[in-house]
N, C-alpha and C. Protein backbone atom coordinates (compact mmCIF):
# COMPACT_ATOMS: atom_id res chain seq x y z
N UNK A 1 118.25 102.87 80.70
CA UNK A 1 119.68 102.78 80.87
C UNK A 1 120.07 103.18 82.27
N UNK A 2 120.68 102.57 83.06
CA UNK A 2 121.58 102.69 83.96
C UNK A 2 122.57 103.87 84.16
N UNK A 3 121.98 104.79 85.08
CA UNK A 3 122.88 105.76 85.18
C UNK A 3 124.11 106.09 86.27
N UNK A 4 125.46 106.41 85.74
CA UNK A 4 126.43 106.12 86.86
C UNK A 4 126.34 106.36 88.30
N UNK A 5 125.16 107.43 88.23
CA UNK A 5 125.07 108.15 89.86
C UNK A 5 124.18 107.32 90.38
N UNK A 6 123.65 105.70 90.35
CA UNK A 6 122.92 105.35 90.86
C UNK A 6 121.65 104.52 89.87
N UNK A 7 120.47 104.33 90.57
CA UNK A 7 119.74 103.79 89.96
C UNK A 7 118.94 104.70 89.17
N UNK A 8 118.31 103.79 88.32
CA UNK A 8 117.31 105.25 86.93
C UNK A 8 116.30 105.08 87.55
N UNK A 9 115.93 106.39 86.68
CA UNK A 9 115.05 107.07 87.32
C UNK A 9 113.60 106.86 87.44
N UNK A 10 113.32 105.42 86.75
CA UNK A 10 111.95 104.94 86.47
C UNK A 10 111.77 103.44 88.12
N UNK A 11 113.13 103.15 88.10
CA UNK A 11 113.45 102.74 89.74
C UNK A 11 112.94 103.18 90.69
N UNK A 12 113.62 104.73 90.90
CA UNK A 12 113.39 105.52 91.96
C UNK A 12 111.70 106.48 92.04
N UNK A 13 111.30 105.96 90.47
CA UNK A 13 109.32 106.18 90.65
C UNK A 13 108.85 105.57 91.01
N UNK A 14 109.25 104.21 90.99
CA UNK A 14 108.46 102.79 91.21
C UNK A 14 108.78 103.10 92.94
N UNK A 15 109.76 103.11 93.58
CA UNK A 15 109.99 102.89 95.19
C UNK A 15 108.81 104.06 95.14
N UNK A 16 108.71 105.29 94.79
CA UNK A 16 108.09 106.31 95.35
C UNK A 16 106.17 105.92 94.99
N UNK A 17 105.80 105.27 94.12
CA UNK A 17 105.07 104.36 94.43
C UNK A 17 104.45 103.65 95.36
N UNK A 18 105.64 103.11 95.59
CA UNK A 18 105.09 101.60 96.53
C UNK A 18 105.11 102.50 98.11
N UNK A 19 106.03 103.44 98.21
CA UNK A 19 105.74 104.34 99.73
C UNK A 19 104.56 105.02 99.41
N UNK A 20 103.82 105.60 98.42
CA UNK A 20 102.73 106.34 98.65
C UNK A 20 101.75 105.16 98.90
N UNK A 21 101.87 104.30 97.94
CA UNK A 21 100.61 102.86 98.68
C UNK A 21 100.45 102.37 99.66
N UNK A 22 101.71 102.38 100.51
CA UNK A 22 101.82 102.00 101.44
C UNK A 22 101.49 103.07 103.18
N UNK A 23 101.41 104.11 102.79
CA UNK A 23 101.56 105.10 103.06
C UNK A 23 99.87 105.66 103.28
N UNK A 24 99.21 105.28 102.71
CA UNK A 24 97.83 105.71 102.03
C UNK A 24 97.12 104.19 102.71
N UNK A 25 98.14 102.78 103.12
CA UNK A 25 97.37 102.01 103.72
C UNK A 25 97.72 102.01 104.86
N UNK A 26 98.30 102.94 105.63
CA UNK A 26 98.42 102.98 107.03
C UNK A 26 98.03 104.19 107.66
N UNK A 27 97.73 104.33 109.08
CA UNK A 27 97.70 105.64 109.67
C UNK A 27 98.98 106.55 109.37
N UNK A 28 97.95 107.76 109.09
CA UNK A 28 97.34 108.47 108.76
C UNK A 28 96.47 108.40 107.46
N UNK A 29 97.14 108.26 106.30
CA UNK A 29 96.83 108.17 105.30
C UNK A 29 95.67 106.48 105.09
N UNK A 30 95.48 106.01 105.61
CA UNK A 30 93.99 105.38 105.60
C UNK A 30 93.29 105.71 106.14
N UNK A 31 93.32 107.14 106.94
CA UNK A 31 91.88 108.02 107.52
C UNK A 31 90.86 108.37 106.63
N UNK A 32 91.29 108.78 105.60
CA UNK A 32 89.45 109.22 104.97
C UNK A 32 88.99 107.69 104.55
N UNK A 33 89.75 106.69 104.30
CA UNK A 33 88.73 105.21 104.05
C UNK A 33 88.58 104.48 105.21
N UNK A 34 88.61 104.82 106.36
CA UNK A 34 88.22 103.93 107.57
C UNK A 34 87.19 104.33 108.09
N UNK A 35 85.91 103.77 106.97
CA UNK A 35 83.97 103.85 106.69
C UNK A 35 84.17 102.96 106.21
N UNK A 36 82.92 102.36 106.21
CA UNK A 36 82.27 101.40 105.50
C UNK A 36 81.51 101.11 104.39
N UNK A 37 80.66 102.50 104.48
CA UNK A 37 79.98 103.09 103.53
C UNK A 37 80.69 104.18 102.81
N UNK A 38 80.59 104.56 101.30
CA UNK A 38 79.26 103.93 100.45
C UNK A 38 80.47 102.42 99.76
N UNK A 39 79.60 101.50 99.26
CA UNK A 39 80.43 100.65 99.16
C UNK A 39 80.95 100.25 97.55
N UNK A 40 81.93 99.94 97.12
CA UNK A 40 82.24 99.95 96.10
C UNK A 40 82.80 98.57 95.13
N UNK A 41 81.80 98.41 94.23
CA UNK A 41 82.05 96.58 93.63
C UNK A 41 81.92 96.06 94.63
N UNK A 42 80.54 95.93 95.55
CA UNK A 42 80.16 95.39 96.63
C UNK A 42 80.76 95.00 97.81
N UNK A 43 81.85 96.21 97.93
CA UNK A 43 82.71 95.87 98.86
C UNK A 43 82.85 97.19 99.54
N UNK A 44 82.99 96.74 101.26
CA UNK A 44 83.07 97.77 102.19
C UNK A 44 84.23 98.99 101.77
N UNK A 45 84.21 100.38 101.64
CA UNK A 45 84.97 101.81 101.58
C UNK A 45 86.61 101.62 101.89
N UNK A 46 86.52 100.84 102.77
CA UNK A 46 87.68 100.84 103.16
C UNK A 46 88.59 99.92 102.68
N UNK A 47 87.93 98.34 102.14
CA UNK A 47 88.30 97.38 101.66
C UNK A 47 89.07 97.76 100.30
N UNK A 48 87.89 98.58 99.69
CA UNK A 48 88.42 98.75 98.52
C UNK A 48 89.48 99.78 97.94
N UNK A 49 89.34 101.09 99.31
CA UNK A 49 90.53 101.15 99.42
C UNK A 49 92.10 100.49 99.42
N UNK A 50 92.02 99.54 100.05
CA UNK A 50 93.42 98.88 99.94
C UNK A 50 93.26 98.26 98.76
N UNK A 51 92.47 97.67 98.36
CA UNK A 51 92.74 97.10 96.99
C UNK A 51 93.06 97.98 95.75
N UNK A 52 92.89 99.19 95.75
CA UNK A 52 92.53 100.08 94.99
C UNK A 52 94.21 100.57 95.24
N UNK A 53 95.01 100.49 96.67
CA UNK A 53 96.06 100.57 96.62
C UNK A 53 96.99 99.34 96.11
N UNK A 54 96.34 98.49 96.06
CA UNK A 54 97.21 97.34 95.51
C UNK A 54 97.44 97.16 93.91
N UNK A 55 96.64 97.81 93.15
CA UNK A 55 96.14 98.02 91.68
C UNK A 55 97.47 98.84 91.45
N UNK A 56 97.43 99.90 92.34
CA UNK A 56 98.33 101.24 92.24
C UNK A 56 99.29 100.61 91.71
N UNK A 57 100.09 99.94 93.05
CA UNK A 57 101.14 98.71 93.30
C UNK A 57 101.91 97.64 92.07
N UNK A 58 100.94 96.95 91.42
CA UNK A 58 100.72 96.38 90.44
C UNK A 58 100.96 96.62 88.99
N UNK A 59 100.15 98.10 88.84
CA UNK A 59 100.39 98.62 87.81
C UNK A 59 102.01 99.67 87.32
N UNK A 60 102.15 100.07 88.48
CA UNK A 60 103.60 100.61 88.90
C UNK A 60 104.53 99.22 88.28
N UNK A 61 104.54 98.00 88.91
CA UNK A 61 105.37 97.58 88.85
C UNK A 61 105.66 96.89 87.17
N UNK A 62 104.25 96.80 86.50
CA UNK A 62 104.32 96.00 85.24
C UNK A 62 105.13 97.00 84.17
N UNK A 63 104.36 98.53 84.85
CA UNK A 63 104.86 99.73 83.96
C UNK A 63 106.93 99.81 84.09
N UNK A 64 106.96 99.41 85.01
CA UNK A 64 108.86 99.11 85.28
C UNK A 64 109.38 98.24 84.44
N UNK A 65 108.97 97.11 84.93
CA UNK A 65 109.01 95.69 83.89
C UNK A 65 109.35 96.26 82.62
N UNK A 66 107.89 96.61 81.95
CA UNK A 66 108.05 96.71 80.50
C UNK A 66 109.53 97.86 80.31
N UNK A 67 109.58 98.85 80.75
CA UNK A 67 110.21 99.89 80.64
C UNK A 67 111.95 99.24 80.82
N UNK A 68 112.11 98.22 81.75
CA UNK A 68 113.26 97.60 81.97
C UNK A 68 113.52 96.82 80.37
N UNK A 69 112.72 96.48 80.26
CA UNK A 69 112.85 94.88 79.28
C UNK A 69 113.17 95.90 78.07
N UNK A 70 112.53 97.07 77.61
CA UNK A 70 112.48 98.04 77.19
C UNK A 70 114.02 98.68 76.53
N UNK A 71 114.56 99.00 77.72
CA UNK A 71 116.01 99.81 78.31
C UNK A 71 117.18 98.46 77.60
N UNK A 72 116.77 97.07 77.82
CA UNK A 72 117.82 96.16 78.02
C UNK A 72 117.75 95.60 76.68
N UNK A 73 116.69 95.84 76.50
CA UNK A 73 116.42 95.10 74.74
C UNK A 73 116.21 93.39 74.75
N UNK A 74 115.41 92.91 75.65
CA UNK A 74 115.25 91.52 75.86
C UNK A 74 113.67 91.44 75.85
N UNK A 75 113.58 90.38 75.47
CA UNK A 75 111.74 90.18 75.25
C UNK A 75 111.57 89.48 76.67
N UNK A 76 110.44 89.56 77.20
CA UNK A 76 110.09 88.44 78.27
C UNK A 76 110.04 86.99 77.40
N UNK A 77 110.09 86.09 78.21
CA UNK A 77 109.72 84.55 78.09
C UNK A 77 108.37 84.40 78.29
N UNK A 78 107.59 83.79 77.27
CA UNK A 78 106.30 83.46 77.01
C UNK A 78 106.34 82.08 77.53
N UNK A 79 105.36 81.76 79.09
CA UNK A 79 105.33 80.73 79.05
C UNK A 79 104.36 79.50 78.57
N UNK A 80 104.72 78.36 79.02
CA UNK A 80 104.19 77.06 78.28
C UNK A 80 105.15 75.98 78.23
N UNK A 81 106.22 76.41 77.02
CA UNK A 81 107.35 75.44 77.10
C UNK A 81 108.28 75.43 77.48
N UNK A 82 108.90 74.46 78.43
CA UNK A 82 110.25 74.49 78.84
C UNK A 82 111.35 73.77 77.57
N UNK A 83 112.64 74.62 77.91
CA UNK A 83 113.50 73.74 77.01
C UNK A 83 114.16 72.56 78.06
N UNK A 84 114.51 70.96 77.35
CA UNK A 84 114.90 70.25 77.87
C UNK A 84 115.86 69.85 77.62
């Protein structure tokens, strides 16, 4: 639910989210993964770092989604068929 002072508070987790991912993929905070080694799902330390921030990213945002759809009482649209 929508609170008068602004946006809720599952909003203002999700932004704080996407700044720590983002945050964690730039200097400073991509210093301890800028190695190569040891490598992880056959991929260079650092690579999988960012991906590993993008998961973060991702999962943040589906966890909103549901929580919105949740709050509003609306199902998502299953796709396949359009109405014509």
């Amino acid at each position: 639910m929508k609170r008068a002072g602004g946006p809720p508070l599952r909003h203002k987790l999700l932004l704080a989210v996407v700044l720590l991912a983002l945050g964690l993929c730039i200097w400073p905070g991509y210093l301890p993964a800028a190695r190569i080694e040891p490598y992880l799902f056959g991929l260079p330390f650092g690579l999988a770092w960012i991906v590993l921030c993008l998961v973060l990213v991702f999962a943040a945002l589906v966890l909103t989604f549901r929580a919105d759809m949740r709050a509003t009482g609306e199902k998502p649209e299953r796709g396949g068929k359009h109405a014509d």
